[in-house]
C-alpha atoms as a PDB file:
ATOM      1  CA  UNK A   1      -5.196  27.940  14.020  1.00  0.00           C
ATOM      2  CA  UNK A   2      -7.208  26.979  10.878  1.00  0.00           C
ATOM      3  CA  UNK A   3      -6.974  31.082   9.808  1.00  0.00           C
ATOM      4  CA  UNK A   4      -3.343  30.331  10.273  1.00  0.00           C
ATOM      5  CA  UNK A   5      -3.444  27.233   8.206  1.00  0.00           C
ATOM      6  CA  UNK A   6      -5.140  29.718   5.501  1.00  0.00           C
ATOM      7  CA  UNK A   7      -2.672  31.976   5.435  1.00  0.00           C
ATOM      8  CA  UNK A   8       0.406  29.776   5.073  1.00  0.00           C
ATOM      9  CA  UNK A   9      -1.372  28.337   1.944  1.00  0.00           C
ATOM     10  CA  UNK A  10      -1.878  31.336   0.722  1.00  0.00           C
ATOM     11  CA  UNK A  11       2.071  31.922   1.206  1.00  0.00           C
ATOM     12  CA  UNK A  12       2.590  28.886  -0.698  1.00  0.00           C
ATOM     13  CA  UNK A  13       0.301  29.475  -3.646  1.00  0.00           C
ATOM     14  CA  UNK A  14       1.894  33.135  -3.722  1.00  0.00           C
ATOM     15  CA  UNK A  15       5.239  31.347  -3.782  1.00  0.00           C
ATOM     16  CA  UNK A  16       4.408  28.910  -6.525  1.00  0.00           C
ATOM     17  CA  UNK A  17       3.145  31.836  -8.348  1.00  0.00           C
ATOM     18  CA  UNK A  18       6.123  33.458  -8.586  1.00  0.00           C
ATOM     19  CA  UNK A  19       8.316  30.380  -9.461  1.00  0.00           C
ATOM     20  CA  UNK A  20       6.212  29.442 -12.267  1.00  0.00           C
ATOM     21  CA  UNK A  21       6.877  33.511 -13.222  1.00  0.00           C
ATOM     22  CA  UNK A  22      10.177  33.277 -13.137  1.00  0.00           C
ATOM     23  CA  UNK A  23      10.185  30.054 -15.704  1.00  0.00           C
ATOM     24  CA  UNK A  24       7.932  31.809 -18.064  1.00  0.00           C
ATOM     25  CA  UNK A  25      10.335  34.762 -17.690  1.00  0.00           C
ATOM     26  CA  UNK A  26      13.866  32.949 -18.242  1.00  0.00           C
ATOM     27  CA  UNK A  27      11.372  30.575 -20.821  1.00  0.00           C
ATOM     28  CA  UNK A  28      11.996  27.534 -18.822  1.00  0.00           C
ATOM     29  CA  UNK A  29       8.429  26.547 -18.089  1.00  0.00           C
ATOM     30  CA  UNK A  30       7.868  24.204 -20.657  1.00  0.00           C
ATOM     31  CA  UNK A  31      10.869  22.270 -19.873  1.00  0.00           C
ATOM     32  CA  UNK A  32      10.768  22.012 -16.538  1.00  0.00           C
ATOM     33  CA  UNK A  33       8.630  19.512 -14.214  1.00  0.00           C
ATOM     34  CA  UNK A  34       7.197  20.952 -11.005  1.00  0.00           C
ATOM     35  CA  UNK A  35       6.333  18.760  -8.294  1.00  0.00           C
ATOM     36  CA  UNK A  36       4.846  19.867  -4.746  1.00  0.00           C
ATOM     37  CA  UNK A  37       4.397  17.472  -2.033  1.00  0.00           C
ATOM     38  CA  UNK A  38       3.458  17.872   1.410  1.00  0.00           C
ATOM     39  CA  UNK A  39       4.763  15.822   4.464  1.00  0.00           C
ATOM     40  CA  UNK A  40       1.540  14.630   6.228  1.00  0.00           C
ATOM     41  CA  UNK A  41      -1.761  15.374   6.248  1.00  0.00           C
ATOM     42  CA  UNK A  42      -3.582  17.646   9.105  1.00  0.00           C
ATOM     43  CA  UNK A  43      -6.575  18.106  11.076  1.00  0.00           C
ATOM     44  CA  UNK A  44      -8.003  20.896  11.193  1.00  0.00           C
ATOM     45  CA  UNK A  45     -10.559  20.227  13.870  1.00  0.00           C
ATOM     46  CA  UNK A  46     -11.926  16.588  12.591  1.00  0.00           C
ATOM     47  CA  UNK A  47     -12.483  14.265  15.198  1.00  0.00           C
ATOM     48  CA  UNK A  48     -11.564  17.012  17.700  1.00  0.00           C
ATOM     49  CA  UNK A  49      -7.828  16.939  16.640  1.00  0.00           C
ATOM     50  CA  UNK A  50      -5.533  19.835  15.199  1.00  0.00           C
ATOM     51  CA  UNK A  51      -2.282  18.792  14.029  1.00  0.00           C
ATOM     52  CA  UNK A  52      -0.929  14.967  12.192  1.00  0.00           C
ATOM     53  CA  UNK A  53      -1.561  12.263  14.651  1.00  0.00           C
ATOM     54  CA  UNK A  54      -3.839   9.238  13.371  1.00  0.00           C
ATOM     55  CA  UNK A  55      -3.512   6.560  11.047  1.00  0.00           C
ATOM     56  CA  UNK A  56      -7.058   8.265   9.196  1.00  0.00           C
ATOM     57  CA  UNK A  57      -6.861   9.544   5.934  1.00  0.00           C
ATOM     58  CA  UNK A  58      -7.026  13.647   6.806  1.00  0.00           C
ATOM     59  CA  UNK A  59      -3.734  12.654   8.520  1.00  0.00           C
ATOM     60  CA  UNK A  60      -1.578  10.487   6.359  1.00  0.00           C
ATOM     61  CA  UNK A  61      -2.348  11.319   2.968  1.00  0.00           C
ATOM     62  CA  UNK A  62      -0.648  14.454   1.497  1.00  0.00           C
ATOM     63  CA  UNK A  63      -0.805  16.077  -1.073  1.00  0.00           C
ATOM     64  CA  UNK A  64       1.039  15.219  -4.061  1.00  0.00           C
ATOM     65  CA  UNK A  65       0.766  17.431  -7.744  1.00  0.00           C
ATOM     66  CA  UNK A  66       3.307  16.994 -10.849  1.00  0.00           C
ATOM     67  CA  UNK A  67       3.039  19.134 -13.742  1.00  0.00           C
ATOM     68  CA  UNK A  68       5.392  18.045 -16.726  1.00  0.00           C
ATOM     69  CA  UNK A  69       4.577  19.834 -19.690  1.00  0.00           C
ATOM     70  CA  UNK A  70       6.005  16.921 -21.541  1.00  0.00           C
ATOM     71  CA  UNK A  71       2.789  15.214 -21.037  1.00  0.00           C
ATOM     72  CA  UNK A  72      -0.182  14.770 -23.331  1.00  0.00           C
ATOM     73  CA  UNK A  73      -2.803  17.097 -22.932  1.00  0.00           C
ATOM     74  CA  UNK A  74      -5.698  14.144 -22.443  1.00  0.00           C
ATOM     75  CA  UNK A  75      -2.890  13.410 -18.696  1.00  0.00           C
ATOM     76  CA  UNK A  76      -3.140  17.248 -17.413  1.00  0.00           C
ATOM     77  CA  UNK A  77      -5.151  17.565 -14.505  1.00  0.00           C
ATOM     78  CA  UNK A  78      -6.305  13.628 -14.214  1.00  0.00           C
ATOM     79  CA  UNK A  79      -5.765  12.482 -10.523  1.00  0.00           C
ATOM     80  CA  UNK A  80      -4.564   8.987  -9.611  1.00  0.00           C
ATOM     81  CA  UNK A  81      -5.420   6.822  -6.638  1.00  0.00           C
ATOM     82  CA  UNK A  82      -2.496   5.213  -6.667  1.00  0.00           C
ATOM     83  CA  UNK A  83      -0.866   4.531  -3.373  1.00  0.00           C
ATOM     84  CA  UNK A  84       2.642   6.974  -4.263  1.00  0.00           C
ATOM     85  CA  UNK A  85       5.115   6.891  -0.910  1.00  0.00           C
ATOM     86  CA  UNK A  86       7.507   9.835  -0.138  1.00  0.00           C
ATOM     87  CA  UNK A  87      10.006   7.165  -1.310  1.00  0.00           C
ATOM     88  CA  UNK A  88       8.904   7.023  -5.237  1.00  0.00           C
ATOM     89  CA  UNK A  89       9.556  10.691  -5.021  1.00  0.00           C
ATOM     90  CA  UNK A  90      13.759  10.520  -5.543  1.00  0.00           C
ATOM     91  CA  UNK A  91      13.446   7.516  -8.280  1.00  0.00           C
ATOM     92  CA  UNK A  92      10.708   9.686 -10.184  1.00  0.00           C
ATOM     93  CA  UNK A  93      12.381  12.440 -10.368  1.00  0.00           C
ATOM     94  CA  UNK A  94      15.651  10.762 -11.269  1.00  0.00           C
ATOM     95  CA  UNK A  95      13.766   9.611 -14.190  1.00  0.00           C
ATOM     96  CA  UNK A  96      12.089  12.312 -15.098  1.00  0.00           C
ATOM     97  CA  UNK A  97      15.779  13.666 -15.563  1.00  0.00           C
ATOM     98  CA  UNK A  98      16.713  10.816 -17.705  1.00  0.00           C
ATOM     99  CA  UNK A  99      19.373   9.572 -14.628  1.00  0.00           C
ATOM    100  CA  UNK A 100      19.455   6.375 -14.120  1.00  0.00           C
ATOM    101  CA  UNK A 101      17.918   5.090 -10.746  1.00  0.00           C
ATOM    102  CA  UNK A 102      20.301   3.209  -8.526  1.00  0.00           C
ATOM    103  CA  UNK A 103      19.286  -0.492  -7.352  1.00  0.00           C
ATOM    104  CA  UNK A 104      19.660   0.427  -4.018  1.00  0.00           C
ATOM    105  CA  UNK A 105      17.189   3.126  -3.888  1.00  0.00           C
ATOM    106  CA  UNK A 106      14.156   2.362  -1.787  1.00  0.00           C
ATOM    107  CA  UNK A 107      10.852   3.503  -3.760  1.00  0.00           C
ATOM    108  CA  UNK A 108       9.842   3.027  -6.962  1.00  0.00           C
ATOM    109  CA  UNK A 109       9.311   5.473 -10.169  1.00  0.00           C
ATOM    110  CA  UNK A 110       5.738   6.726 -10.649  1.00  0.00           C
ATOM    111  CA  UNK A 111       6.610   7.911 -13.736  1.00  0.00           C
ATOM    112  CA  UNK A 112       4.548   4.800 -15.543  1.00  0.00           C
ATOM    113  CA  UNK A 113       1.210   6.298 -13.312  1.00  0.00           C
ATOM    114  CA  UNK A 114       1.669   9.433 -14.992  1.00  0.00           C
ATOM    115  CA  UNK A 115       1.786   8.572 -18.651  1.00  0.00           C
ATOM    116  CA  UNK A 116      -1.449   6.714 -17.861  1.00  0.00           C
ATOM    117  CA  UNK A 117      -0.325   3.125 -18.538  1.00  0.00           C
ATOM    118  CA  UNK A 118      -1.124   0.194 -16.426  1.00  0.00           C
ATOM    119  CA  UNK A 119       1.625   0.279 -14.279  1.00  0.00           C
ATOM    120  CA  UNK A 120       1.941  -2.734 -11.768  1.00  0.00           C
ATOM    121  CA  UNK A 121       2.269  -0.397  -8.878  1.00  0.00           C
ATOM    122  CA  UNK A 122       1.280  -1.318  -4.367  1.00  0.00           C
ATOM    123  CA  UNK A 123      -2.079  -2.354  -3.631  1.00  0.00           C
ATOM    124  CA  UNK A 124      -1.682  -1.445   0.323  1.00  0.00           C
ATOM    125  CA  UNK A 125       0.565   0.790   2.883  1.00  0.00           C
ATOM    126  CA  UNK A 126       1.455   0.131   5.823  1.00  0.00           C
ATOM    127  CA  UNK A 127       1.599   3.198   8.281  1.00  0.00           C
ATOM    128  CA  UNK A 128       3.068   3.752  11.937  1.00  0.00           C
ATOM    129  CA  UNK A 129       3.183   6.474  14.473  1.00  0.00           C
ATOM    130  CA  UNK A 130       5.686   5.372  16.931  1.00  0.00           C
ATOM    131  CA  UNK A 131       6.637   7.969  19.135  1.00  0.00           C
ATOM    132  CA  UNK A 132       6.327   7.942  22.744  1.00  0.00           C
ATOM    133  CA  UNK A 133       3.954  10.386  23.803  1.00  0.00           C
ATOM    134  CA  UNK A 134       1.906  10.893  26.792  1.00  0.00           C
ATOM    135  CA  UNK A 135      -1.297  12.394  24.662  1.00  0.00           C
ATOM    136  CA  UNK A 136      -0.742  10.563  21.521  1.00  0.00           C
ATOM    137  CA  UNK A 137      -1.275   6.963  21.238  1.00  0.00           C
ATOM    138  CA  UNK A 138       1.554   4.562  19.163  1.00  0.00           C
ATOM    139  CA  UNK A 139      -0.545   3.403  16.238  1.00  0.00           C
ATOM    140  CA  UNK A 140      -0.050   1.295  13.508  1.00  0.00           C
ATOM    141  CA  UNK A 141      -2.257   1.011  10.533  1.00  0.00           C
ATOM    142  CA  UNK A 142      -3.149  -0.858   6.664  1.00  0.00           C
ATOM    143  CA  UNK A 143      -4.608   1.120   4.184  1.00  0.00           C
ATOM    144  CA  UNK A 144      -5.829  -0.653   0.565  1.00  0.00           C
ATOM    145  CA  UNK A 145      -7.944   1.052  -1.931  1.00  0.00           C
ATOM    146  CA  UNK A 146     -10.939  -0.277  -0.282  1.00  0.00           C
ATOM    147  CA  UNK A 147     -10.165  -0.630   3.417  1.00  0.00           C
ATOM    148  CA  UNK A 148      -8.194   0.376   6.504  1.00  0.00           C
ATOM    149  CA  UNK A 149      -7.432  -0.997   9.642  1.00  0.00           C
ATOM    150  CA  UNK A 150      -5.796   0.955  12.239  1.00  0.00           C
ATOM    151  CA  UNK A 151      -4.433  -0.442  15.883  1.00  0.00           C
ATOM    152  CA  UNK A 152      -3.276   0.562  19.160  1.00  0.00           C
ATOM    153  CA  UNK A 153      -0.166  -0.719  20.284  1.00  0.00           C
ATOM    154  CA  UNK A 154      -0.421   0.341  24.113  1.00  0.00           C
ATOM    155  CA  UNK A 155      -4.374  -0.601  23.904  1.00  0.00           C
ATOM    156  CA  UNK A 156      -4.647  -3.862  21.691  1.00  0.00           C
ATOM    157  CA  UNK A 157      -8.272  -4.466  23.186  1.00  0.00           C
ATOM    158  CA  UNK A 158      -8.764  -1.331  20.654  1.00  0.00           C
ATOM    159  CA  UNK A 159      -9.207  -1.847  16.684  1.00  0.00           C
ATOM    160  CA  UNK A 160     -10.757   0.277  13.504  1.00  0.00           C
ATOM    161  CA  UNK A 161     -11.892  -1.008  10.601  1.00  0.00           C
ATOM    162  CA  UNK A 162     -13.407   1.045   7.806  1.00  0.00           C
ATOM    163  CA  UNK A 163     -15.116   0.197   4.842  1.00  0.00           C
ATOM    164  CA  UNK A 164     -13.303   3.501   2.256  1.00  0.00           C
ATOM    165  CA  UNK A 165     -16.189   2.758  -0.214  1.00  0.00           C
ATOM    166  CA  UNK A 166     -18.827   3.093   1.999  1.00  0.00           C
ATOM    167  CA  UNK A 167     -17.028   5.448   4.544  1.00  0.00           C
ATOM    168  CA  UNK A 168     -14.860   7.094   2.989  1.00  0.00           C
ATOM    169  CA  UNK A 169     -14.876  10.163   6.180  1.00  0.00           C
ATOM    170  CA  UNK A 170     -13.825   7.166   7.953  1.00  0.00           C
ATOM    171  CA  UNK A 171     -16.715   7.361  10.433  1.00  0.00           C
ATOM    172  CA  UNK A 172     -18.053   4.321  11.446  1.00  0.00           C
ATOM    173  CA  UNK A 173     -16.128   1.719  12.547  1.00  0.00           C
ATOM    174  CA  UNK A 174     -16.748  -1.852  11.738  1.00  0.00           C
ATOM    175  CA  UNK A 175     -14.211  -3.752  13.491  1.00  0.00           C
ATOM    176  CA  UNK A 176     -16.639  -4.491  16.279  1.00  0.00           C
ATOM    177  CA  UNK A 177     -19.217  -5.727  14.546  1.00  0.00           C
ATOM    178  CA  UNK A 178     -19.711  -9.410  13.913  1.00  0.00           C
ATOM    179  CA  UNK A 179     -20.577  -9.407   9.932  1.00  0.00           C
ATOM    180  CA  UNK A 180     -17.484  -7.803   9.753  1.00  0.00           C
ATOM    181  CA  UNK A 181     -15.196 -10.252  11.880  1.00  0.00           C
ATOM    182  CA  UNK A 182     -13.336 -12.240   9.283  1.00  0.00           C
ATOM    183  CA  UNK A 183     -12.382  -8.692   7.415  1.00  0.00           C
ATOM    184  CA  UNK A 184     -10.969  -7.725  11.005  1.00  0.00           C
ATOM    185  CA  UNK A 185      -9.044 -11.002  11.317  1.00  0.00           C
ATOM    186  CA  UNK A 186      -7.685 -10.413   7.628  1.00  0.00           C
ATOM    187  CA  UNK A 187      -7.069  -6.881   7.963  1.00  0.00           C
ATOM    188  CA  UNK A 188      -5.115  -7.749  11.763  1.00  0.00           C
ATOM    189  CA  UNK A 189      -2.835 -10.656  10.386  1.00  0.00           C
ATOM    190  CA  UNK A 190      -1.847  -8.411   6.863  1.00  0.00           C
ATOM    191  CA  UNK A 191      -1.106  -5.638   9.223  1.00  0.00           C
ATOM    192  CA  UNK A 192       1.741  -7.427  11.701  1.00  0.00           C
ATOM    193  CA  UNK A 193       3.308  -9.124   8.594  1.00  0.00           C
END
């Protein structure tokens, strides 16, 4: 599976290639933005999983990389931490083509995060895995920049709680532990509102 994995990103990077090619050919590249996203994140043999199914970091976050060419050199190849949702992605990009972005639309432009300016922007996500399957437990889950909290809905006597600072592989669980008890309560009540 993971020499599978391998090869399809190889596919994708050898795609990519060629796109960015093809601008530099028809001299497009330096007015076009390229953005590549990924839907979900994957195991690849953590925790004995393969495949999307946990509220822990290797399986929600995703990749996300934009390269505008518009943008100062001191902004290419910084990284944010910045909680972005696949629903900024349609608003940003509506910006990014000068288009006004409709009231309506869910998300929000991360345009601001990418010039570098101190953008008000989320300070948590919520996350869910609702689907009714008899090897894959419903799960519901809060991430902020320096926690997560992750529960079971079929097995509420079952919580996580990790400290992303200290853990950031997400490997030892606090939510049992005492000292940690009032973070658990806080974490529990922000996560069902």
């Amino acid at each position: 599976m993971v020499k599978g994995y391998y090869r399809m990103l190889s596919g994708v990077d050898e795609g990519i290639g060629r796109l960015l090619a093809a601008l530099d050919e028809l001299g497009l590249r330096e007015n076009t933005v390229v953005v590549l996203i990924g839907d979900n994140g994957y195991f690849l043999g953590e925790r004995g999983y393969a495949g999307k199914w946990t509220m822990h970091d290797r399986s929600i976050r995703v990749p996300l990389v934009v390269c505008d060419p518009r943008l100062p050199r001191d902004r290419r190849g910084t990284t944010s931490g910045a909680f972005v949702l696949n629903t900024d992605v349609a608003p940003t990009l509506l910006e990014l083509a000068g288009v006004a972005v409709p009231d309506a639309m869910q998300g929000g432009s991360f345009v601001p995060l990418l010039g570098g300016t101190d953008a008000v922007w989320r300070e948590e996500v919520f996350t869910e895995h609702l689907w009714d399957h008899p090897e894959i437990p419903r799960t519901e889950g809060l991430r902020t920049e320096d926690w997560k909290y992750i529960r079971y809905l079929d097995h509420p006597e079952y919580e996580e709680l990790y400290d992303l600072r200290a853990d950031p592989a997400e490997e030892r669980n606090l939510a049992g532990e005492e000292r940690h008890a009032e973070r658990t309560d806080e974490m529990r009540e922000r996560c069902a509102r």
